[in-house]
PDB file of N, CA and C in Angstrom:
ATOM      1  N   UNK A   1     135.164  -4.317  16.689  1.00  0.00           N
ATOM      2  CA  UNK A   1     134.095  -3.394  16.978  1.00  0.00           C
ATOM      3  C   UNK A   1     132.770  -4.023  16.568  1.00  0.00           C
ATOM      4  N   UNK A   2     131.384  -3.971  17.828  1.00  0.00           N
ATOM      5  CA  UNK A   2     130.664  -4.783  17.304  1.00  0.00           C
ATOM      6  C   UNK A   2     129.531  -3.333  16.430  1.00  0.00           C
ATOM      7  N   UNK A   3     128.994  -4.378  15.442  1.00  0.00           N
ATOM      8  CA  UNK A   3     128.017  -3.518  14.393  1.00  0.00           C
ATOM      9  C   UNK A   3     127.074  -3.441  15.165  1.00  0.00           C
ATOM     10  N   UNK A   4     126.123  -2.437  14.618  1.00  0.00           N
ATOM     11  CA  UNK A   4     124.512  -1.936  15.277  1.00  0.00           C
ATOM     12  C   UNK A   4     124.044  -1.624  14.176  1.00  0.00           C
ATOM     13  N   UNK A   5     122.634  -1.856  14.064  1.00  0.00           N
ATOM     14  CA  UNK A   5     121.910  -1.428  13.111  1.00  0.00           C
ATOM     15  C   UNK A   5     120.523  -0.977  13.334  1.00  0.00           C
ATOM     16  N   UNK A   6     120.456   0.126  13.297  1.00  0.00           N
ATOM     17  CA  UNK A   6     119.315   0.963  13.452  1.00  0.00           C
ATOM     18  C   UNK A   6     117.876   0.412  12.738  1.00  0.00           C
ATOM     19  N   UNK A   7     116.837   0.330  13.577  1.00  0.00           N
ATOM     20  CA  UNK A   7     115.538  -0.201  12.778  1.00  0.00           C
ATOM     21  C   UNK A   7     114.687   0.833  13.493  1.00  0.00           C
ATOM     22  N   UNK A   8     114.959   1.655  12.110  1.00  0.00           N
ATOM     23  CA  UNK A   8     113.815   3.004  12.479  1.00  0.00           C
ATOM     24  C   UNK A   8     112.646   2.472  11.661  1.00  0.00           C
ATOM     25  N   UNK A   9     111.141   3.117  12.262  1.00  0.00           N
ATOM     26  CA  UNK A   9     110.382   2.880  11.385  1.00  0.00           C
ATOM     27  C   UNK A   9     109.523   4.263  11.523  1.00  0.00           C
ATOM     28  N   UNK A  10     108.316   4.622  10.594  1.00  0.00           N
ATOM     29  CA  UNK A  10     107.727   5.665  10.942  1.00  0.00           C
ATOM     30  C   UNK A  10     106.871   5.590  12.098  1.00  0.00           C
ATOM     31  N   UNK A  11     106.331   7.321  12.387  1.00  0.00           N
ATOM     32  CA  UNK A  11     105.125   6.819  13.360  1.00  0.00           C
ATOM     33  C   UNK A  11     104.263   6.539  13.253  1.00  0.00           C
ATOM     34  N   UNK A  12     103.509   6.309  11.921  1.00  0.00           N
ATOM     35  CA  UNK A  12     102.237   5.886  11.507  1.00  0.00           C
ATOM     36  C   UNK A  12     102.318   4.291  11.691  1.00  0.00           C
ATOM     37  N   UNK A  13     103.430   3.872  11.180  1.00  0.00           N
ATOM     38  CA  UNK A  13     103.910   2.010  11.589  1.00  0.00           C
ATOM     39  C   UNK A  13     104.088   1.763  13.567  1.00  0.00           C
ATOM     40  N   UNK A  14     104.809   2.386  13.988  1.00  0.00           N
ATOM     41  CA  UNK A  14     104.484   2.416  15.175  1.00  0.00           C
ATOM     42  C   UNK A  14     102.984   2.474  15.920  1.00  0.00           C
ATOM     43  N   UNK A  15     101.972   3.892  15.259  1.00  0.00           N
ATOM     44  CA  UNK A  15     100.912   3.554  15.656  1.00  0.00           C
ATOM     45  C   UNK A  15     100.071   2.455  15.417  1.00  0.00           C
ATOM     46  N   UNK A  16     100.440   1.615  13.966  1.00  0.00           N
ATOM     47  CA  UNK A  16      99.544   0.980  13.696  1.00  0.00           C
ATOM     48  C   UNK A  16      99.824  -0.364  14.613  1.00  0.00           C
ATOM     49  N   UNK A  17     101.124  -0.986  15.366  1.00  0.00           N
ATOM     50  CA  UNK A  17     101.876  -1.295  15.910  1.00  0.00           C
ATOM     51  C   UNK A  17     101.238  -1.437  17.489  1.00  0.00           C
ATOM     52  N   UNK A  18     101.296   0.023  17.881  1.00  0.00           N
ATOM     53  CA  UNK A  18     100.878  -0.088  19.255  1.00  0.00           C
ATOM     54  C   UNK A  18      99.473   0.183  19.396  1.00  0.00           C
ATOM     55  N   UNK A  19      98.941   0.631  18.369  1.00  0.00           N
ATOM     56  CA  UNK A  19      97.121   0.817  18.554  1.00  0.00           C
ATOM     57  C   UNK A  19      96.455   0.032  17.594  1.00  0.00           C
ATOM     58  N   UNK A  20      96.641  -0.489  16.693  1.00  0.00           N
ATOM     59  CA  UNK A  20      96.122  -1.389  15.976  1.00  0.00           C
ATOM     60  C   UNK A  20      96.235  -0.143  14.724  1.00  0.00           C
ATOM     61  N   UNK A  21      95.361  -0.645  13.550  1.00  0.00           N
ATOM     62  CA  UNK A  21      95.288  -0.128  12.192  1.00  0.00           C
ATOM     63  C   UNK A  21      94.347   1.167  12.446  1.00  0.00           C
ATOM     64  N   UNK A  22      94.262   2.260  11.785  1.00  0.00           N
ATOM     65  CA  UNK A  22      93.182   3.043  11.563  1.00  0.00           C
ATOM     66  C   UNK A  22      91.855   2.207  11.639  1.00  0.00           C
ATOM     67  N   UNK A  23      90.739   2.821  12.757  1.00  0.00           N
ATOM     68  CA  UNK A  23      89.508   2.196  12.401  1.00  0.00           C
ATOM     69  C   UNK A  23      89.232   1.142  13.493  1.00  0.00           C
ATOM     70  N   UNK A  24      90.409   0.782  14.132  1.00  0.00           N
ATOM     71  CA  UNK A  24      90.067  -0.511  15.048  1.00  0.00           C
ATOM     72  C   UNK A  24      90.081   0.605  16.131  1.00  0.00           C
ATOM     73  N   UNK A  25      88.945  -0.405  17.185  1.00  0.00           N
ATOM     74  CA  UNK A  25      88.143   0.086  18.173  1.00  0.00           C
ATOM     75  C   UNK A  25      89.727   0.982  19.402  1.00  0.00           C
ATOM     76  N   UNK A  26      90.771   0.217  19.200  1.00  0.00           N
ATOM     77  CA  UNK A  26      92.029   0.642  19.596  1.00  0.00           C
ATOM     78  C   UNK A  26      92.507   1.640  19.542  1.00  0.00           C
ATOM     79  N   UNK A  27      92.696   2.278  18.116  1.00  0.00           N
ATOM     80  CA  UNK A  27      93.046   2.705  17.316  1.00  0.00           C
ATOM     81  C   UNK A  27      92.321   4.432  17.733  1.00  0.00           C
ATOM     82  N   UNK A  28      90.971   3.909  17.252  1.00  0.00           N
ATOM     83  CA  UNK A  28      90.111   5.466  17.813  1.00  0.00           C
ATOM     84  C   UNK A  28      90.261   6.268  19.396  1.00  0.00           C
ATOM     85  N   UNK A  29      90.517   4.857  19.926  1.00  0.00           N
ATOM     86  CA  UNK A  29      89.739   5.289  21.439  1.00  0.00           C
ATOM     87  C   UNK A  29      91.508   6.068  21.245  1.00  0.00           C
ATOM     88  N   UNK A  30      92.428   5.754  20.827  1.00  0.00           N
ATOM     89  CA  UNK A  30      93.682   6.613  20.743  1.00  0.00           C
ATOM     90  C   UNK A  30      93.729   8.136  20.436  1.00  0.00           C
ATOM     91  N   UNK A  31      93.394   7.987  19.046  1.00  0.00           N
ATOM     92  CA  UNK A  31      92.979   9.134  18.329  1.00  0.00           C
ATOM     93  C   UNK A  31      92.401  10.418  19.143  1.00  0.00           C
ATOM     94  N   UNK A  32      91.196   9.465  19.257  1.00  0.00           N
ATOM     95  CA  UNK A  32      90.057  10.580  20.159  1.00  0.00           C
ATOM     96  C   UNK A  32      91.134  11.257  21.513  1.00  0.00           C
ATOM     97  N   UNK A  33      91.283  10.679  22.254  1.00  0.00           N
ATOM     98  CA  UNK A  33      92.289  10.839  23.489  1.00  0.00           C
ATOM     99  C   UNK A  33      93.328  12.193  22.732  1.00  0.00           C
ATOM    100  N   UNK A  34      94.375  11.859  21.940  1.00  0.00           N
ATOM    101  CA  UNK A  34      95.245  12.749  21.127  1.00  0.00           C
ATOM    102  C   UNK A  34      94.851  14.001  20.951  1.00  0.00           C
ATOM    103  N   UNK A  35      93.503  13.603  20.411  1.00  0.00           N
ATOM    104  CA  UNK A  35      92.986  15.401  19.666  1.00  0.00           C
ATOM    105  C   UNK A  35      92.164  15.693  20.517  1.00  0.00           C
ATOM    106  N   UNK A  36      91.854  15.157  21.769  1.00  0.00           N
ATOM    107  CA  UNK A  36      91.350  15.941  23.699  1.00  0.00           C
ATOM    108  C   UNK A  36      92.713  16.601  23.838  1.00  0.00           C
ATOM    109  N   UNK A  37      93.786  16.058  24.009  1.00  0.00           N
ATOM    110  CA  UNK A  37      95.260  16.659  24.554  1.00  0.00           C
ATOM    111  C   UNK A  37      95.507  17.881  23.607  1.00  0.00           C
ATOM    112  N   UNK A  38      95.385  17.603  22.250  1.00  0.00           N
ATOM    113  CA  UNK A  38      95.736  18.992  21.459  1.00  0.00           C
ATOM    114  C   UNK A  38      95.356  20.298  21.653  1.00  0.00           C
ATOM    115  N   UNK A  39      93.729  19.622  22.010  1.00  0.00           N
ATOM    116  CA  UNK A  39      93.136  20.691  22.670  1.00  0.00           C
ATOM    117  C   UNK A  39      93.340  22.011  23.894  1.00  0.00           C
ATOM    118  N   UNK A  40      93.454  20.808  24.615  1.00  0.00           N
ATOM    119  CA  UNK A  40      94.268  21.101  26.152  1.00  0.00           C
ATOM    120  C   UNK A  40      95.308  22.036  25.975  1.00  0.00           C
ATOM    121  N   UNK A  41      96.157  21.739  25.314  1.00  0.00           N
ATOM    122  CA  UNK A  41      97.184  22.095  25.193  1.00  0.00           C
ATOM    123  C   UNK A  41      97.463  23.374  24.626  1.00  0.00           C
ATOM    124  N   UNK A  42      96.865  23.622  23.537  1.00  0.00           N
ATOM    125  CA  UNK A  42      96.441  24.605  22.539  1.00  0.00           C
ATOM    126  C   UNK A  42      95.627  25.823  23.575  1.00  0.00           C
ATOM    127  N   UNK A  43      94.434  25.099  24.283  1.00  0.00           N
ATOM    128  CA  UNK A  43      93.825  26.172  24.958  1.00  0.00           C
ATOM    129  C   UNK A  43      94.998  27.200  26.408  1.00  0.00           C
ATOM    130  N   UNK A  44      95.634  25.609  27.162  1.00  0.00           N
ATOM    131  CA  UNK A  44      96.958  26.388  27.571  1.00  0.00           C
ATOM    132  C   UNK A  44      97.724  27.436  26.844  1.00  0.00           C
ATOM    133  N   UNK A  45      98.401  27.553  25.546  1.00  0.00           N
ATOM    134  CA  UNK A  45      99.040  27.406  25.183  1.00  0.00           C
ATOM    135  C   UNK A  45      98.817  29.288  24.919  1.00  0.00           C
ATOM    136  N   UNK A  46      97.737  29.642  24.288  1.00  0.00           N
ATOM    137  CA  UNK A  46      96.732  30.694  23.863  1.00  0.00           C
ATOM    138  C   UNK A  46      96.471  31.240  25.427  1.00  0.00           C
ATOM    139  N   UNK A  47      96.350  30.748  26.356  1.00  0.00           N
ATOM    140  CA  UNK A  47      96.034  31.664  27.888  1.00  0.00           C
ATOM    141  C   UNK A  47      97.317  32.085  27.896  1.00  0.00           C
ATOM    142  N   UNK A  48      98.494  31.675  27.951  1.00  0.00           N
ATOM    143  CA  UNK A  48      99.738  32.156  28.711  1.00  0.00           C
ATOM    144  C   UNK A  48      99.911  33.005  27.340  1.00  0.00           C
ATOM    145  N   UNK A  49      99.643  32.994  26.124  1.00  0.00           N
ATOM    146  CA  UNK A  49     100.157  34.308  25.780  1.00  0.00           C
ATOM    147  C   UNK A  49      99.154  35.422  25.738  1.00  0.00           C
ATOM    148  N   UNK A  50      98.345  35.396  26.435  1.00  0.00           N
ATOM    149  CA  UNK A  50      97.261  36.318  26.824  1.00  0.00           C
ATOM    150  C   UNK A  50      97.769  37.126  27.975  1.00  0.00           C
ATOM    151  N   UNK A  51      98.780  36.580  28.912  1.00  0.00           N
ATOM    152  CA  UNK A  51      98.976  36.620  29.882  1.00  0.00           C
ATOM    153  C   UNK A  51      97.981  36.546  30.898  1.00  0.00           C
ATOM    154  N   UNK A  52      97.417  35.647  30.723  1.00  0.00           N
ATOM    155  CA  UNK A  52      95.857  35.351  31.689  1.00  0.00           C
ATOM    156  C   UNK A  52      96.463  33.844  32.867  1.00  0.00           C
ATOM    157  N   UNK A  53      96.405  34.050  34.422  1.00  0.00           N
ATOM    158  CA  UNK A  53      96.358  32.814  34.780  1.00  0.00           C
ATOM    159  C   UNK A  53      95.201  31.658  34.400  1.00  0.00           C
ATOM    160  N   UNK A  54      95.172  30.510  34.845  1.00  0.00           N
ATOM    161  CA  UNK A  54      93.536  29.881  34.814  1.00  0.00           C
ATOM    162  C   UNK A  54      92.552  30.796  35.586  1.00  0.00           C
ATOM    163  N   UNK A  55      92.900  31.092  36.986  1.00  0.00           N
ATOM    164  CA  UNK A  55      92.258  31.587  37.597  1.00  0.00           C
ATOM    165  C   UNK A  55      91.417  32.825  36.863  1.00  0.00           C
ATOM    166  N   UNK A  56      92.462  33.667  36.254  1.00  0.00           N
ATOM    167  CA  UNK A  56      91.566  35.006  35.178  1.00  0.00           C
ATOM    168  C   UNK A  56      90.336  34.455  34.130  1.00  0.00           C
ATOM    169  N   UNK A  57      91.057  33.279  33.580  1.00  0.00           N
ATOM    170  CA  UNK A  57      90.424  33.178  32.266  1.00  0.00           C
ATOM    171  C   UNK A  57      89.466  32.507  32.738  1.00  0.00           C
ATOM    172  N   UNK A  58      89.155  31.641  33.991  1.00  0.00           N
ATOM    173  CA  UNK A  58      88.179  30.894  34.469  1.00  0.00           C
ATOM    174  C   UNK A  58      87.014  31.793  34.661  1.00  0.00           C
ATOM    175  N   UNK A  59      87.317  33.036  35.422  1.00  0.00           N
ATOM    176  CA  UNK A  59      86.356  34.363  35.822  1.00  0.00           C
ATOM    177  C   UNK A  59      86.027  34.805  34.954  1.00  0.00           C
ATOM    178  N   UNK A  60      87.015  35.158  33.966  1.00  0.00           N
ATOM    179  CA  UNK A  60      86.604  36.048  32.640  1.00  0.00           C
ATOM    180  C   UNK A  60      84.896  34.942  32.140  1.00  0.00           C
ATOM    181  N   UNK A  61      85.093  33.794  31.612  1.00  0.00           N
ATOM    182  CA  UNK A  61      84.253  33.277  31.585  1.00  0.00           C
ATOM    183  C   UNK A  61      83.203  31.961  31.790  1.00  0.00           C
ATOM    184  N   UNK A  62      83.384  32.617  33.360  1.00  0.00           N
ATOM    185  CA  UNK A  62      82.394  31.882  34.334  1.00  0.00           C
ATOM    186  C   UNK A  62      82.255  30.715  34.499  1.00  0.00           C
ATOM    187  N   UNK A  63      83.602  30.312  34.453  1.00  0.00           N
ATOM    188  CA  UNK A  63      83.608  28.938  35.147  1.00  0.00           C
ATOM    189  C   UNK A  63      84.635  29.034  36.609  1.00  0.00           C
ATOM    190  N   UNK A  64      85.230  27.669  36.918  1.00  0.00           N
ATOM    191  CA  UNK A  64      86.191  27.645  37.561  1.00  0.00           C
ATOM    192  C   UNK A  64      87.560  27.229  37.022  1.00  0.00           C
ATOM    193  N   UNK A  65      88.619  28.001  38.396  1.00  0.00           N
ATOM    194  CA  UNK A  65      90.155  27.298  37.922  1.00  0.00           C
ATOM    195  C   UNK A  65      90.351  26.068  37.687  1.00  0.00           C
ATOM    196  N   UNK A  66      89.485  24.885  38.231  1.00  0.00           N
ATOM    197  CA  UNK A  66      89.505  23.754  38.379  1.00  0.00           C
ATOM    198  C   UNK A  66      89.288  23.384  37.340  1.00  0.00           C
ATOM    199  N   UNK A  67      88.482  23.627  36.728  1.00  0.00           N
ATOM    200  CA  UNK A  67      87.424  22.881  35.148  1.00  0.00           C
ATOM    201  C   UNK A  67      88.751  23.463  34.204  1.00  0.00           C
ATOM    202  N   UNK A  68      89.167  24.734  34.373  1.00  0.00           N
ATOM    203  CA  UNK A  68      90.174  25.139  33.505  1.00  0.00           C
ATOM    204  C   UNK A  68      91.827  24.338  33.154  1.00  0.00           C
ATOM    205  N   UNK A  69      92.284  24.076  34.671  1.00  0.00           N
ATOM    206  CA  UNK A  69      92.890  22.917  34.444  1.00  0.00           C
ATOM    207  C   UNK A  69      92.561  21.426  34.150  1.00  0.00           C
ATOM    208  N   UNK A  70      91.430  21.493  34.555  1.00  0.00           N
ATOM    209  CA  UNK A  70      91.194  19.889  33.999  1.00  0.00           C
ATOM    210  C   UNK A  70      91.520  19.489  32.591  1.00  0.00           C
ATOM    211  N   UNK A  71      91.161  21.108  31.870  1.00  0.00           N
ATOM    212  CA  UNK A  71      90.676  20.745  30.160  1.00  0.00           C
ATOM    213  C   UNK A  71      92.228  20.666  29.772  1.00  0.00           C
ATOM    214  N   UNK A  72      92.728  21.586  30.369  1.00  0.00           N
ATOM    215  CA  UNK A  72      94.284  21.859  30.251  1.00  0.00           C
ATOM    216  C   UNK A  72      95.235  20.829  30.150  1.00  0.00           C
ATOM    217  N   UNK A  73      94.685  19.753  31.097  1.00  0.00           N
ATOM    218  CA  UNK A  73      95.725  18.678  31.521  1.00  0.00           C
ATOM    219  C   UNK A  73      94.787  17.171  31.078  1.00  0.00           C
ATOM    220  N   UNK A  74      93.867  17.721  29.814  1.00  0.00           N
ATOM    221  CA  UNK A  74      93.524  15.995  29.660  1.00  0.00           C
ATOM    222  C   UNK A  74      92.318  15.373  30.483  1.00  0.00           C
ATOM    223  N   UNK A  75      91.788  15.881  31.708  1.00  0.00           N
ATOM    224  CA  UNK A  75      91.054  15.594  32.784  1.00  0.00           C
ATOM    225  C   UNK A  75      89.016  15.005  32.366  1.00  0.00           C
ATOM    226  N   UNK A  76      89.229  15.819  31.405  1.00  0.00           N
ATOM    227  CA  UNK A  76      87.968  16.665  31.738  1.00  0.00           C
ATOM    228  C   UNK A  76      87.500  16.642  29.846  1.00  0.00           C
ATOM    229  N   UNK A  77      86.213  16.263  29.502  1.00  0.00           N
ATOM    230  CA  UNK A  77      85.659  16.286  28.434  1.00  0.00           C
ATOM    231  C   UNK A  77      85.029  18.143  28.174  1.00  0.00           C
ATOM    232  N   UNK A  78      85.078  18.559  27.146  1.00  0.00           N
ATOM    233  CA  UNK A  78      84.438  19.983  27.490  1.00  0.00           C
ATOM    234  C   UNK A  78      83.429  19.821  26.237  1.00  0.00           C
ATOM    235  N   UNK A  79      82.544  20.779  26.845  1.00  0.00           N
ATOM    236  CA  UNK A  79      81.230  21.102  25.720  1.00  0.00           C
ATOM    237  C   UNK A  79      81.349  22.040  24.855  1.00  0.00           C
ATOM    238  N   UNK A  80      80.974  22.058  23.525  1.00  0.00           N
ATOM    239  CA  UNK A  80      81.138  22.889  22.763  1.00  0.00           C
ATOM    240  C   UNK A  80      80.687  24.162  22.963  1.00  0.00           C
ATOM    241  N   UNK A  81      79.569  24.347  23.421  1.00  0.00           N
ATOM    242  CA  UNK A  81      79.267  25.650  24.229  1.00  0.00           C
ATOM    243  C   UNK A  81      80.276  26.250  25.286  1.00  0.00           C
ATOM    244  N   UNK A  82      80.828  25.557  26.230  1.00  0.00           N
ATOM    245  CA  UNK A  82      81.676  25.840  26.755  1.00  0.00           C
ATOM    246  C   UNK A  82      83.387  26.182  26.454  1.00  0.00           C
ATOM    247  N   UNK A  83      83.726  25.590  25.178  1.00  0.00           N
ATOM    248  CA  UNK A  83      84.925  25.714  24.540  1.00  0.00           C
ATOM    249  C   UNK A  83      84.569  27.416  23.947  1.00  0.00           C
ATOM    250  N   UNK A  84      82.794  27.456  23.113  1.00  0.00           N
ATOM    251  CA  UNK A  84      82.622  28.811  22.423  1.00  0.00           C
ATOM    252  C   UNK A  84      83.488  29.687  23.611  1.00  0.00           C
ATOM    253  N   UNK A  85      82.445  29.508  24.541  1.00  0.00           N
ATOM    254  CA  UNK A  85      82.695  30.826  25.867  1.00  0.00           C
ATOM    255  C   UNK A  85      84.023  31.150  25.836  1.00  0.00           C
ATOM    256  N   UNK A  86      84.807  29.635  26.202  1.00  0.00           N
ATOM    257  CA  UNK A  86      86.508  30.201  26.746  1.00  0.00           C
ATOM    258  C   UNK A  86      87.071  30.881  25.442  1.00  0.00           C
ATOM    259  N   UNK A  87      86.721  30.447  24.408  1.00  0.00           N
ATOM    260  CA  UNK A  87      87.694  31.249  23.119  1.00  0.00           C
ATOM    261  C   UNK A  87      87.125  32.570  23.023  1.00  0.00           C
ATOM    262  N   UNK A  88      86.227  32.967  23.016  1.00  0.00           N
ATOM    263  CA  UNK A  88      85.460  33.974  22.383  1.00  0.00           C
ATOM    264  C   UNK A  88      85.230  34.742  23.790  1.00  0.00           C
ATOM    265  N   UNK A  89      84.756  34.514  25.035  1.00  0.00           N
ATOM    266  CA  UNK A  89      84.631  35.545  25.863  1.00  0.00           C
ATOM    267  C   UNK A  89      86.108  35.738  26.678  1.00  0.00           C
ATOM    268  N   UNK A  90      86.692  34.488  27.228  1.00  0.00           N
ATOM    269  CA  UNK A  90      87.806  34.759  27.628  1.00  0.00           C
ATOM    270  C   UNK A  90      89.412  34.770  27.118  1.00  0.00           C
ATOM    271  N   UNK A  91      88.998  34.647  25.912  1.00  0.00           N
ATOM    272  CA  UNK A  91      90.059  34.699  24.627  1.00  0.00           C
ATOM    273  C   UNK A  91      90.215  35.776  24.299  1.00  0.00           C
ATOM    274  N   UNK A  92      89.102  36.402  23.664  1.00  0.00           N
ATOM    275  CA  UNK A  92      88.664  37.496  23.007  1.00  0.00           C
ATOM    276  C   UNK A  92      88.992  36.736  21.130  1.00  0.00           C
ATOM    277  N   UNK A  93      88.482  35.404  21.196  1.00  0.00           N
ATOM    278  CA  UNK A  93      88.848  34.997  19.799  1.00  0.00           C
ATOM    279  C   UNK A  93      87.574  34.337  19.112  1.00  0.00           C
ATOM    280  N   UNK A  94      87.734  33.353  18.305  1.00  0.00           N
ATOM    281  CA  UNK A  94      86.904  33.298  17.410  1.00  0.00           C
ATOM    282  C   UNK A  94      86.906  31.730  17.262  1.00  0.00           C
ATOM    283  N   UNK A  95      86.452  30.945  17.291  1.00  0.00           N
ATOM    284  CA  UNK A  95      86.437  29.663  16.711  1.00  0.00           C
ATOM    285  C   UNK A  95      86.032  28.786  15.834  1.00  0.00           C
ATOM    286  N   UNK A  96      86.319  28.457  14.877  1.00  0.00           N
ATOM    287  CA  UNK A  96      86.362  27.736  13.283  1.00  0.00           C
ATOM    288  C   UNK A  96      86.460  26.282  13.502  1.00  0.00           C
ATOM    289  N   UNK A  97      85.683  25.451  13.138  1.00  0.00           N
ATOM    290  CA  UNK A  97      85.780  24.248  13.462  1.00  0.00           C
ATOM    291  C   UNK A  97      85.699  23.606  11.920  1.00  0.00           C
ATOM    292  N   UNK A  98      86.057  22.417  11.704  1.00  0.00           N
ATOM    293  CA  UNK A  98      86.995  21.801  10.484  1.00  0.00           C
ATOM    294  C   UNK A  98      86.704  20.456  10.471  1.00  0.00           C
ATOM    295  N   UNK A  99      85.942  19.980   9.447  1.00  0.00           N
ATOM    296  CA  UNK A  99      85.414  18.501   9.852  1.00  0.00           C
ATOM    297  C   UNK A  99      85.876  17.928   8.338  1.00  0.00           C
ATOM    298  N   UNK A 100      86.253  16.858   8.377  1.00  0.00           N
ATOM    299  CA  UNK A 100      86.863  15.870   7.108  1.00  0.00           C
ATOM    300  C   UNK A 100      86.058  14.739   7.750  1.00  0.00           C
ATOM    301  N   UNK A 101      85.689  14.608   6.344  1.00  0.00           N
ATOM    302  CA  UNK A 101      85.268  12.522   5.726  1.00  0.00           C
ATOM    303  C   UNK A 101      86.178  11.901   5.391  1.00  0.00           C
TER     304      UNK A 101
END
């Protein structure tokens, strides 16, 4: 029977691996990308238990379905003014923002 041996490593070694170290120009342009998707995702994530399509939550506040999926799927950079609107007018929520050094 032939042996195998597992070479797990973490994902922080992996990232540093496939994006370079924290800090390299690699590294960020990663990062940044990641916490756009969280976003996306999160803002999806909060419509469907609203039970709101894009289409609603786009009207609710005054944008389009289009811009709504864009943000949804990664597409599309959004403005902070515009993130206020979707949480707070077509949310009906509140948004807290969280900054570390």
């Amino acid at each position: 029977m032939e042996k195998t041996t597992n070479k797990l490593t973490s994902f922080s070694s992996h990232l540093d691996k496939e994006y370079g170290v924290k800090g390299s120009p690699t590294r960020e342009a990663y990062e940044q990308e990641f916490e756009t998707f969280k976003l996306g995702a999160m803002l999806q994530e909060l419509r469907k238990e609203k039970g709101l399509t894009q289409e609603q939550l786009a009207e609710k506040c005054g944008t389009t379905k289009n811009y709504i999926s864009r943000i949804e799927n990664n597409s599309s950079d959004i403005r902070l003014s515009t993130l206020m609107r979707i949480i707070q007018v077509g949310l009906g929520g509140h948004l807290n923002l969280n900054v570390s050094l």
